[in-house]
PDB file of N, CA and C in Angstrom:
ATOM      1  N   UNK A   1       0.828  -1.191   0.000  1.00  0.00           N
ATOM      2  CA  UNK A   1       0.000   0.000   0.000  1.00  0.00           C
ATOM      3  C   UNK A   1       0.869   1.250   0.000  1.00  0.00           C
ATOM      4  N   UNK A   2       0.067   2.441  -0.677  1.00  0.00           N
ATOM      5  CA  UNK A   2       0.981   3.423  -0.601  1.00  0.00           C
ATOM      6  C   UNK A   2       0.768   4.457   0.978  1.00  0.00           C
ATOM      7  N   UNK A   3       1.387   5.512   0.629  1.00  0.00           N
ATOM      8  CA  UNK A   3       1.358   6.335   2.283  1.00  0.00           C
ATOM      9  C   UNK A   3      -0.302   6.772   2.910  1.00  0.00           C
ATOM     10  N   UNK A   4      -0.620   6.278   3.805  1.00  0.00           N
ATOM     11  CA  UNK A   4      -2.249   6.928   4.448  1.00  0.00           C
ATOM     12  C   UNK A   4      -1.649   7.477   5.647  1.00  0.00           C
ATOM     13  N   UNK A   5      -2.754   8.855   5.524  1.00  0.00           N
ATOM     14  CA  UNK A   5      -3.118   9.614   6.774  1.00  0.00           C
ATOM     15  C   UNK A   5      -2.572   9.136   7.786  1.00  0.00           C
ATOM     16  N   UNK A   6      -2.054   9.493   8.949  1.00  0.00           N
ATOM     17  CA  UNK A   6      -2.045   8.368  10.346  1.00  0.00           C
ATOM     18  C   UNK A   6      -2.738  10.222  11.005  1.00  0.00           C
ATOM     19  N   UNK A   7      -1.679  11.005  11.453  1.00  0.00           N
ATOM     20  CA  UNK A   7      -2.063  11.839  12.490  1.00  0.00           C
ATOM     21  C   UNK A   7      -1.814  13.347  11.922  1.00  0.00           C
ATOM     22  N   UNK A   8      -1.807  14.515  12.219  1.00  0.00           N
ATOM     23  CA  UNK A   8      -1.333  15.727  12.420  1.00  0.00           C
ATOM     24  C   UNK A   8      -1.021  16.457  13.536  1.00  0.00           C
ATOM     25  N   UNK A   9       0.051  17.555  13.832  1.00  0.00           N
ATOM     26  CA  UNK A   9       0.498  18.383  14.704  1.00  0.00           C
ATOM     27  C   UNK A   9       0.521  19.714  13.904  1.00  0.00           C
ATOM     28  N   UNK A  10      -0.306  19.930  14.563  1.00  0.00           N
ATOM     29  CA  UNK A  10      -0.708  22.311  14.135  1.00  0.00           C
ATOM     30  C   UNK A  10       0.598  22.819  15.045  1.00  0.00           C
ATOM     31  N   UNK A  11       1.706  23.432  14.387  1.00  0.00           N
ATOM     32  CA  UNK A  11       2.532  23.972  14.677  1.00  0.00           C
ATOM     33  C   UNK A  11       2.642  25.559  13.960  1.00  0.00           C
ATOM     34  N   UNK A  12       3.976  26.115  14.531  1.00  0.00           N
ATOM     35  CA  UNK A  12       4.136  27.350  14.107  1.00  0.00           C
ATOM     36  C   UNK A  12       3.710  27.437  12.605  1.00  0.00           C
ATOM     37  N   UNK A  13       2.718  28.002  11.939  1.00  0.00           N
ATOM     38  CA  UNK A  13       2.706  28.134  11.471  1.00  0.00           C
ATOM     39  C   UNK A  13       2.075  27.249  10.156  1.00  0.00           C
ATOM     40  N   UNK A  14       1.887  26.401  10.268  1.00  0.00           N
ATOM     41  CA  UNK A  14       1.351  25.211   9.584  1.00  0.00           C
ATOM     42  C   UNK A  14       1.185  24.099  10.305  1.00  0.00           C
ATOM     43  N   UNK A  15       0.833  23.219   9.775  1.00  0.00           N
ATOM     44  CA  UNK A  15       0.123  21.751   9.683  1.00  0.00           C
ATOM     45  C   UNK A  15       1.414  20.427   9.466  1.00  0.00           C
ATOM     46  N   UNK A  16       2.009  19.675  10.189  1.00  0.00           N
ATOM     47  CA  UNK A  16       2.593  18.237  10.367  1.00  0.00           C
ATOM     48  C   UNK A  16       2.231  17.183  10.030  1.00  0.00           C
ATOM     49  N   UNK A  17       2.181  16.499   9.025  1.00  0.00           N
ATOM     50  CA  UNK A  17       1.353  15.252   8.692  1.00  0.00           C
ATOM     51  C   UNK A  17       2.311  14.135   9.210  1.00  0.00           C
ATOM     52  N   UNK A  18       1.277  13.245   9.399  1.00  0.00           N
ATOM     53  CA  UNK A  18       2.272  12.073   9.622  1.00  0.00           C
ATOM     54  C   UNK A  18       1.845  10.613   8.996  1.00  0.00           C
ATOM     55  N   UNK A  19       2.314   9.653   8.842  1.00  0.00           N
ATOM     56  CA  UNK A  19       1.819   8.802   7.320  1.00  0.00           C
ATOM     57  C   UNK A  19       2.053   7.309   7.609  1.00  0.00           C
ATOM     58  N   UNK A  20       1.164   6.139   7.534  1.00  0.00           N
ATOM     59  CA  UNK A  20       1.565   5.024   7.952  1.00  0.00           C
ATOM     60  C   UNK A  20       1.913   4.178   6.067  1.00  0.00           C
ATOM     61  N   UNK A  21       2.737   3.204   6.569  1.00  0.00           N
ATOM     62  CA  UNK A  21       2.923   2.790   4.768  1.00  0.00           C
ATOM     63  C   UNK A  21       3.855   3.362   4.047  1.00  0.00           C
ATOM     64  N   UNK A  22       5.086   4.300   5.098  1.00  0.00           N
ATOM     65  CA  UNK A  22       6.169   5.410   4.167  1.00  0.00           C
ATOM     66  C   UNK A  22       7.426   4.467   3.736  1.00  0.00           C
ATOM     67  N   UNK A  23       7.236   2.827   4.465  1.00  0.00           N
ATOM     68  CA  UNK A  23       8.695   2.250   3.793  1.00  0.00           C
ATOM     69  C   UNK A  23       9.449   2.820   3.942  1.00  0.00           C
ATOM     70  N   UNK A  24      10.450   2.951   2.896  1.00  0.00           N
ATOM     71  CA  UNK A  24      11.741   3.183   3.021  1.00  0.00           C
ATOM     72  C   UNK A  24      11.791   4.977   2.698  1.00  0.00           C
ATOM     73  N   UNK A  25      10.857   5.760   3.315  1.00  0.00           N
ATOM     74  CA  UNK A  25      10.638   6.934   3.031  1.00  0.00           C
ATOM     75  C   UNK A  25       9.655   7.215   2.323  1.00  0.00           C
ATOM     76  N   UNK A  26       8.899   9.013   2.410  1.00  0.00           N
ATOM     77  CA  UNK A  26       8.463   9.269   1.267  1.00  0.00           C
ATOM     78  C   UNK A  26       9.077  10.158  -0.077  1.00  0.00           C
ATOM     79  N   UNK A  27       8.569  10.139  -0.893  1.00  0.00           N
ATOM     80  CA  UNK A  27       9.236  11.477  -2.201  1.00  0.00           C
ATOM     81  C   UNK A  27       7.982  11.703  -2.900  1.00  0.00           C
ATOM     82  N   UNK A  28       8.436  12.719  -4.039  1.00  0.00           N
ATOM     83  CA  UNK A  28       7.557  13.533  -5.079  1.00  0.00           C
ATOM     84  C   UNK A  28       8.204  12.841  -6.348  1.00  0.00           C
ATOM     85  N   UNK A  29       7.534  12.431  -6.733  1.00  0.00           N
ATOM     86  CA  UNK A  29       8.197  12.231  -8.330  1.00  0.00           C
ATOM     87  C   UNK A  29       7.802  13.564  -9.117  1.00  0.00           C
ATOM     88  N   UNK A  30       7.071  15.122  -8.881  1.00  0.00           N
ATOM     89  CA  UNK A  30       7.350  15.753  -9.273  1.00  0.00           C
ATOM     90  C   UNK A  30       8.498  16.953  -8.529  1.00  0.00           C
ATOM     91  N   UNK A  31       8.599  18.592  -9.218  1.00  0.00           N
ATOM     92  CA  UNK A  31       9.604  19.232  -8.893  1.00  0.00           C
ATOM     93  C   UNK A  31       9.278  19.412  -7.325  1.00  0.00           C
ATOM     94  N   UNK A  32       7.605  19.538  -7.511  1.00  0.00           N
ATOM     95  CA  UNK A  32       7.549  19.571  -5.809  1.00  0.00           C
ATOM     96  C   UNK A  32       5.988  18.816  -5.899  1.00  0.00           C
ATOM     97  N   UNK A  33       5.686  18.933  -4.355  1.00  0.00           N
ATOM     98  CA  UNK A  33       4.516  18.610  -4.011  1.00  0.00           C
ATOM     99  C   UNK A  33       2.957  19.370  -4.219  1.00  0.00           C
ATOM    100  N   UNK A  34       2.370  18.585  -4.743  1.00  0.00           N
ATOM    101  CA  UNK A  34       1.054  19.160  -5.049  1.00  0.00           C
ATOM    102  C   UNK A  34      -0.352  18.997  -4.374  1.00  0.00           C
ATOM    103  N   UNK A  35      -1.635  19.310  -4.881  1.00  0.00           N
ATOM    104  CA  UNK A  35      -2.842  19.061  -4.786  1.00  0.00           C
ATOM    105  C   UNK A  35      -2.764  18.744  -2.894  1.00  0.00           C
ATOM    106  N   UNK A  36      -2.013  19.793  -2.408  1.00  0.00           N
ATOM    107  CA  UNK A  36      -2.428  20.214  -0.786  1.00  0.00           C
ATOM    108  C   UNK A  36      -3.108  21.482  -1.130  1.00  0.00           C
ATOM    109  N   UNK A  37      -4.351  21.261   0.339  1.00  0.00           N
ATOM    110  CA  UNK A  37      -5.088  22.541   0.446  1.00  0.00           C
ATOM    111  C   UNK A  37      -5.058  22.566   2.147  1.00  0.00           C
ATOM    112  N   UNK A  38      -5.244  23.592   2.068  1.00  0.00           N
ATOM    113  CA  UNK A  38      -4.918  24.076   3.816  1.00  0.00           C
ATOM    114  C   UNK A  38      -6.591  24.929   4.147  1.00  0.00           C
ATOM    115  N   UNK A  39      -6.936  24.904   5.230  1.00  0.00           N
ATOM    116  CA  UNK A  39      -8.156  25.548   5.789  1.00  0.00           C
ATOM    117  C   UNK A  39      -7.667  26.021   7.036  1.00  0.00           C
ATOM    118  N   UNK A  40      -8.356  26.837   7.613  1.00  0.00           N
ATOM    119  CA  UNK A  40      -8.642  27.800   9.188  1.00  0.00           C
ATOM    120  C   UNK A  40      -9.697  27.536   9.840  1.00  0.00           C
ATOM    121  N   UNK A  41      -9.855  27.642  10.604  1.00  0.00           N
ATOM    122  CA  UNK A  41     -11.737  27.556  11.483  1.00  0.00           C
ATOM    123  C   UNK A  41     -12.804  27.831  10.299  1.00  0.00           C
ATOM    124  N   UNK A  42     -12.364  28.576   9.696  1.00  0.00           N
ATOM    125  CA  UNK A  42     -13.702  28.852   8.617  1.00  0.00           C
ATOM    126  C   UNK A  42     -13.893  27.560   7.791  1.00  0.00           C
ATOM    127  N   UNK A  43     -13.021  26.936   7.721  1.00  0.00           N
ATOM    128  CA  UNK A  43     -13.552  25.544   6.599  1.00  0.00           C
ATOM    129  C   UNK A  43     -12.530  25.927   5.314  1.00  0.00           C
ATOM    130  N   UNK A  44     -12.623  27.059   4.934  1.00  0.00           N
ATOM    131  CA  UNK A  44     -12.353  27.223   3.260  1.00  0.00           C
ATOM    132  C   UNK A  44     -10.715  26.957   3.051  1.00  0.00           C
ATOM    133  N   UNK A  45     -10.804  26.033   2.563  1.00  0.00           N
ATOM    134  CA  UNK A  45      -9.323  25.661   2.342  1.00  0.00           C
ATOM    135  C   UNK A  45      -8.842  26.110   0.719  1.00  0.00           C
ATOM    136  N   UNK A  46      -7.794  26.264   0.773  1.00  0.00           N
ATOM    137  CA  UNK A  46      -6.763  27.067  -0.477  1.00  0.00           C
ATOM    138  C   UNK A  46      -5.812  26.328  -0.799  1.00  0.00           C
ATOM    139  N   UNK A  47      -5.188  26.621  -2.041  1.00  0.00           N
ATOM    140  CA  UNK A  47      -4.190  25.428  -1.988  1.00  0.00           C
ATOM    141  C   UNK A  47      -3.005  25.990  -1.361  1.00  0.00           C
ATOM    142  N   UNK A  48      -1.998  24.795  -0.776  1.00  0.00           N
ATOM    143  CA  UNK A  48      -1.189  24.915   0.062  1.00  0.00           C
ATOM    144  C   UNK A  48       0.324  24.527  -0.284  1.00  0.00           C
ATOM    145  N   UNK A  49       1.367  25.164   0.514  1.00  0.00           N
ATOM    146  CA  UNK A  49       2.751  24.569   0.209  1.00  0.00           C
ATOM    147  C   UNK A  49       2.680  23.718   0.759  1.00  0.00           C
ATOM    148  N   UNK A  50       3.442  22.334   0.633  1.00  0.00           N
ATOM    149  CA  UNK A  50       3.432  21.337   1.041  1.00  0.00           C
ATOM    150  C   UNK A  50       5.212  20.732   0.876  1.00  0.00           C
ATOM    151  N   UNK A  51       6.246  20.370   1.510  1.00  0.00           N
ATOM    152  CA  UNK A  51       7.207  19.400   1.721  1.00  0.00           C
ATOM    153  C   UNK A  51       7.288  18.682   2.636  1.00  0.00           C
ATOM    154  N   UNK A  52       8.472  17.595   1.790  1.00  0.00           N
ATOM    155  CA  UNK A  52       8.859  16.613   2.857  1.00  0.00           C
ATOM    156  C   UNK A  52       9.929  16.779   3.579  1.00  0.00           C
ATOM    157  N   UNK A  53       9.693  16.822   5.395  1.00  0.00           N
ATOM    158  CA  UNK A  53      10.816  16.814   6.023  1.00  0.00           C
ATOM    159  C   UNK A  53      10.799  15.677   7.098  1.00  0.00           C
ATOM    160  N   UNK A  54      11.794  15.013   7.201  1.00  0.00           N
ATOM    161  CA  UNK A  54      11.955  14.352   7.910  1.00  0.00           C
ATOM    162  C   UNK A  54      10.586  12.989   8.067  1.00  0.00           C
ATOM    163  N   UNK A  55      10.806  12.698   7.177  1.00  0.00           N
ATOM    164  CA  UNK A  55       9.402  11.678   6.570  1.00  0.00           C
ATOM    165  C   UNK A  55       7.917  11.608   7.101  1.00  0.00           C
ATOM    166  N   UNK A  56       7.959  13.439   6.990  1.00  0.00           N
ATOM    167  CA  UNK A  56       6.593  14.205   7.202  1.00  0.00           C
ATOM    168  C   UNK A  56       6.051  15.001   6.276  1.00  0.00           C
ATOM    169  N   UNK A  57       4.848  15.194   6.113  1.00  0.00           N
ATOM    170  CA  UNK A  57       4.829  16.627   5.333  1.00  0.00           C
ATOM    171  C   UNK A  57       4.635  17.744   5.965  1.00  0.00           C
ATOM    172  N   UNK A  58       5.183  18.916   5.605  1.00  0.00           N
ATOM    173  CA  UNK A  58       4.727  20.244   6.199  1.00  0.00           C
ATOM    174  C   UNK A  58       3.823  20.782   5.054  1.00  0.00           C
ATOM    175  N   UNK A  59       2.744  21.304   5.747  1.00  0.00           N
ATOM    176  CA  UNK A  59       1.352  22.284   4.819  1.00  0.00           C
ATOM    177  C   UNK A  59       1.246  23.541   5.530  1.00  0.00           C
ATOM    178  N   UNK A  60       1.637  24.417   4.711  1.00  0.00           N
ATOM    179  CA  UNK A  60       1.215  25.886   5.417  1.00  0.00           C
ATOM    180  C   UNK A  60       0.536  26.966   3.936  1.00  0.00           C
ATOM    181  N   UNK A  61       0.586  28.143   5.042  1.00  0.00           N
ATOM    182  CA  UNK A  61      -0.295  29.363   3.246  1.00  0.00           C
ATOM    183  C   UNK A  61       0.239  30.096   3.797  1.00  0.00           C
ATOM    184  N   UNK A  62       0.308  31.115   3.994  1.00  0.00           N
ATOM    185  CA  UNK A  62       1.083  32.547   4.206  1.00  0.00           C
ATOM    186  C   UNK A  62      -0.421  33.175   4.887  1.00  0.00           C
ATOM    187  N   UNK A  63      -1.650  32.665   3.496  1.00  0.00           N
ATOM    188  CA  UNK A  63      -2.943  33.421   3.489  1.00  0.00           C
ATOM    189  C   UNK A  63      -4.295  32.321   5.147  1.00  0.00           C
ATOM    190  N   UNK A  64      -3.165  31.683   5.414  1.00  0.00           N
ATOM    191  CA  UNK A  64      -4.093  30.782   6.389  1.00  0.00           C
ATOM    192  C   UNK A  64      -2.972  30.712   7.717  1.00  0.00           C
ATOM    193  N   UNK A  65      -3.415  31.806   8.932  1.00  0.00           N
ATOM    194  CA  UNK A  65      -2.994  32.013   9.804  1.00  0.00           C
ATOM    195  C   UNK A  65      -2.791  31.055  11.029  1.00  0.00           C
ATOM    196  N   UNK A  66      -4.063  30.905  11.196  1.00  0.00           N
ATOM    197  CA  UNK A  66      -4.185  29.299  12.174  1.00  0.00           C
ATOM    198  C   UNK A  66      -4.927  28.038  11.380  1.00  0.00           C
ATOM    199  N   UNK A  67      -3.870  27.318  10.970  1.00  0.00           N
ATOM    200  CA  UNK A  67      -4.963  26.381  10.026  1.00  0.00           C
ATOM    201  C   UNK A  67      -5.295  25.132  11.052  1.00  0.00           C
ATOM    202  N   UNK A  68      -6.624  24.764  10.839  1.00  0.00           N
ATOM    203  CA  UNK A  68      -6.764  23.378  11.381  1.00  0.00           C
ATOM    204  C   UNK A  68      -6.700  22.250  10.563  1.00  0.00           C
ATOM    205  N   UNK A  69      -6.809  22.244   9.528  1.00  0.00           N
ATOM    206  CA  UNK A  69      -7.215  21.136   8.903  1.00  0.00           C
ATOM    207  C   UNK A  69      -6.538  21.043   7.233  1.00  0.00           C
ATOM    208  N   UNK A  70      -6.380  19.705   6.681  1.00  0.00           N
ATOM    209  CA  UNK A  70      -5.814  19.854   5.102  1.00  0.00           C
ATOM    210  C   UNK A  70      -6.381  19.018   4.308  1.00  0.00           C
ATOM    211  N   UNK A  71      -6.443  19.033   3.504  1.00  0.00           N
ATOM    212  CA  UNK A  71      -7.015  18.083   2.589  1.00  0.00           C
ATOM    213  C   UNK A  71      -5.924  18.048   1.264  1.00  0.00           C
ATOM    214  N   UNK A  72      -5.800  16.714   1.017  1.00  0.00           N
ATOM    215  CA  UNK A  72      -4.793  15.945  -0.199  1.00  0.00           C
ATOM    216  C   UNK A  72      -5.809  15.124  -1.513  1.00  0.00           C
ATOM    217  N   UNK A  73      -5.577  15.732  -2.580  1.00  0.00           N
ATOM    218  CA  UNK A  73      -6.104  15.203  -4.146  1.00  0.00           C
ATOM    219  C   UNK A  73      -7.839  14.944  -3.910  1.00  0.00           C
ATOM    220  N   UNK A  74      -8.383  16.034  -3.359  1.00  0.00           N
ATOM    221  CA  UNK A  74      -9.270  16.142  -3.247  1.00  0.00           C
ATOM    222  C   UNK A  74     -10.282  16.474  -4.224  1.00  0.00           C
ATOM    223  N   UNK A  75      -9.837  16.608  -5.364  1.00  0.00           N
ATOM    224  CA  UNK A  75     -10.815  17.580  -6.407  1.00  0.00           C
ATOM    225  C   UNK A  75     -11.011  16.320  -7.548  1.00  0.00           C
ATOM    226  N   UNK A  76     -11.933  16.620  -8.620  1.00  0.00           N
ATOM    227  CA  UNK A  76     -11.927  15.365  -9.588  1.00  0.00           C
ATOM    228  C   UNK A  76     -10.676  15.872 -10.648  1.00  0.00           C
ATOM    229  N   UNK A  77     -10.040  14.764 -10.718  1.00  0.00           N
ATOM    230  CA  UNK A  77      -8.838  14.632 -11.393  1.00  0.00           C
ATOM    231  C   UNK A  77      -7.368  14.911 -10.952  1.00  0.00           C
ATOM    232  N   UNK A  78      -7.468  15.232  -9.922  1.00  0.00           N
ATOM    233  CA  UNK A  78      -6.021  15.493  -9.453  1.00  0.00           C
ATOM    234  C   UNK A  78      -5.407  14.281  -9.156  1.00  0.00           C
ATOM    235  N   UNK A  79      -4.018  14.665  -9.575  1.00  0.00           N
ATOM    236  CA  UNK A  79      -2.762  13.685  -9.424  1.00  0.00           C
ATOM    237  C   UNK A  79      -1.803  13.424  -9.057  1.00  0.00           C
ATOM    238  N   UNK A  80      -1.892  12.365  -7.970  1.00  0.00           N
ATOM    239  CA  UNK A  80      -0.924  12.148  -6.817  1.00  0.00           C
ATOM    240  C   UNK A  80       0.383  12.737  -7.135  1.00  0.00           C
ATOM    241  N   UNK A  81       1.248  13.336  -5.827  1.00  0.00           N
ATOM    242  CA  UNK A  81       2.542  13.438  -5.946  1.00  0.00           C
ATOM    243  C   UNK A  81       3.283  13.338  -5.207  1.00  0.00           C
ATOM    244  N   UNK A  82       2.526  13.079  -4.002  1.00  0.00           N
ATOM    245  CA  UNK A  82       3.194  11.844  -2.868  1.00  0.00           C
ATOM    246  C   UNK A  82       3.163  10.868  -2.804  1.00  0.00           C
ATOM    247  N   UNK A  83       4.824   9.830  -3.213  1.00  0.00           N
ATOM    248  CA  UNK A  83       4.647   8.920  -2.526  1.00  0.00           C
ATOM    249  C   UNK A  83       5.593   8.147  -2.179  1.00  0.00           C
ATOM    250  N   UNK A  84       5.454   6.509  -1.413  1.00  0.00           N
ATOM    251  CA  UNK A  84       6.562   5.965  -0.539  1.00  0.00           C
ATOM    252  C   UNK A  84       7.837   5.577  -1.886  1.00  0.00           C
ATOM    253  N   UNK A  85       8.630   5.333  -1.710  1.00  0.00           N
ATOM    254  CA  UNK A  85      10.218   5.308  -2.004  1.00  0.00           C
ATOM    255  C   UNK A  85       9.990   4.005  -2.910  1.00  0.00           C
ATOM    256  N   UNK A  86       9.203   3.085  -2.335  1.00  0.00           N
ATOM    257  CA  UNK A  86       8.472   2.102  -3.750  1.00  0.00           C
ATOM    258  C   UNK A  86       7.267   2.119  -4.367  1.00  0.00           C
ATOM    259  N   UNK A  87       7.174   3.638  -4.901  1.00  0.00           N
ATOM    260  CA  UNK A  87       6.485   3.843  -5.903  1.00  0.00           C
ATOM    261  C   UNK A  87       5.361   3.925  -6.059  1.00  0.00           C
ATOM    262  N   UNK A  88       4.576   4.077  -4.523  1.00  0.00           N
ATOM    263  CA  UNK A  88       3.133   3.495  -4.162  1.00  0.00           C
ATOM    264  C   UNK A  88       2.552   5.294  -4.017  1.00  0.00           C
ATOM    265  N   UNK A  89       1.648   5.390  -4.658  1.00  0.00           N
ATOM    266  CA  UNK A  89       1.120   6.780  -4.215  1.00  0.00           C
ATOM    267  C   UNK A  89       0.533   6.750  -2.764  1.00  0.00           C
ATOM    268  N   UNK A  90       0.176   8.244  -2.456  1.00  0.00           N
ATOM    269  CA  UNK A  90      -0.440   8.233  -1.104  1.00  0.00           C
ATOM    270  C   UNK A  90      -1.686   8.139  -1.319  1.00  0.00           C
ATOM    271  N   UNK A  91      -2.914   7.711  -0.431  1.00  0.00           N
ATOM    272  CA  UNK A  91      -4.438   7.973  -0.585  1.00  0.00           C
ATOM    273  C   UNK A  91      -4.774   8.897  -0.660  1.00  0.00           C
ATOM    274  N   UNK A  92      -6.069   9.286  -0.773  1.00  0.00           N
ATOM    275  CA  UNK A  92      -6.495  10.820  -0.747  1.00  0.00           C
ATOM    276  C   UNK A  92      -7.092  10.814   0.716  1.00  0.00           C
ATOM    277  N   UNK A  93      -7.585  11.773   1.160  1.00  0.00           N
ATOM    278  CA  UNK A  93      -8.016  12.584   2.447  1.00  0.00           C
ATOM    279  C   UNK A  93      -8.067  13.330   2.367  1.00  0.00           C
ATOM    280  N   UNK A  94      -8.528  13.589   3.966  1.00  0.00           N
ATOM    281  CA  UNK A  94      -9.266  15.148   4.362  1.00  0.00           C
ATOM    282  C   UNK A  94      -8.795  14.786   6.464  1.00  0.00           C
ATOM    283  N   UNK A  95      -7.898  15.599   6.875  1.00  0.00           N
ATOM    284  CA  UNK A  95      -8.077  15.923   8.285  1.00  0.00           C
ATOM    285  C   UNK A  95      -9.424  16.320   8.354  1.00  0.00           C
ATOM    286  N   UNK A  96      -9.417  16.149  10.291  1.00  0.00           N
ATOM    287  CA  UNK A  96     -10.621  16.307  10.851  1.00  0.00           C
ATOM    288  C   UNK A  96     -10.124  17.285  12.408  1.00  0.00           C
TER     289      UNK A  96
END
C-alpha cells in the first residue's frame, strides 16, 4: 500500500502530517509537491505549500494564519505526488 493519513500536529505556522505505509521513506516524483489545500476555522481551504521533512509533510499558506485542517487530491482529477520510495502513491483525504 501506498502512504495513508495516520495523524497531524498544528505547529508554528502550519500543519505536520504524519503517514503510515512510508517504507523506506516518502518522495515527489514531481519538482515539488502538489494538490495540498490548507483551511482555518472557517472551513475554506486554499491550496497549500506542502514538503517533505523528515518523513513528514509540512502544509502551510502565508494566506491561512491558524490552520486546522488539510485536505490531499481532493478535487476530480487530481494527481498524486506523494509517494513511498516504492512507488506506491499516497491515498487521498481530508483531516478532521
Amino acid at each position: 500500500n501506498g502512504p495513508v493519513y495516520k495523524s497531524l500536529v498544528i505547529s508554528a505556522g502550519g500543519i505536520k502530517l504524519q503517514f503510515n505505509n512510508t517504507g523506506e521513506g516518502l518522495i515527489t516524483r514531481k519538482e515539488k509537491l502538489t494538490e495540498f489545500e490548507i483551511a482555518g476555522k472557517d472551513g475554506h481551504y486554499i491550496k497549500a505549500n506542502a514538503k517533505i521533512v523528515n518523513n513528514e509533510v509540512f502544509v502551510s499558506s502565508p494566506l491561512v494564519k491558524d490552520p486546522v485542517s488539510v485536505r490531499y487530491c481532493w478535487r476530480n482529477g487530481a494527481e498524486a505526488s506523494l509517494f513511498n520510495k516504492a512507488g506506491l502513491p499516497a491515498w487521498q483525504f481530508r483531516t478532521k
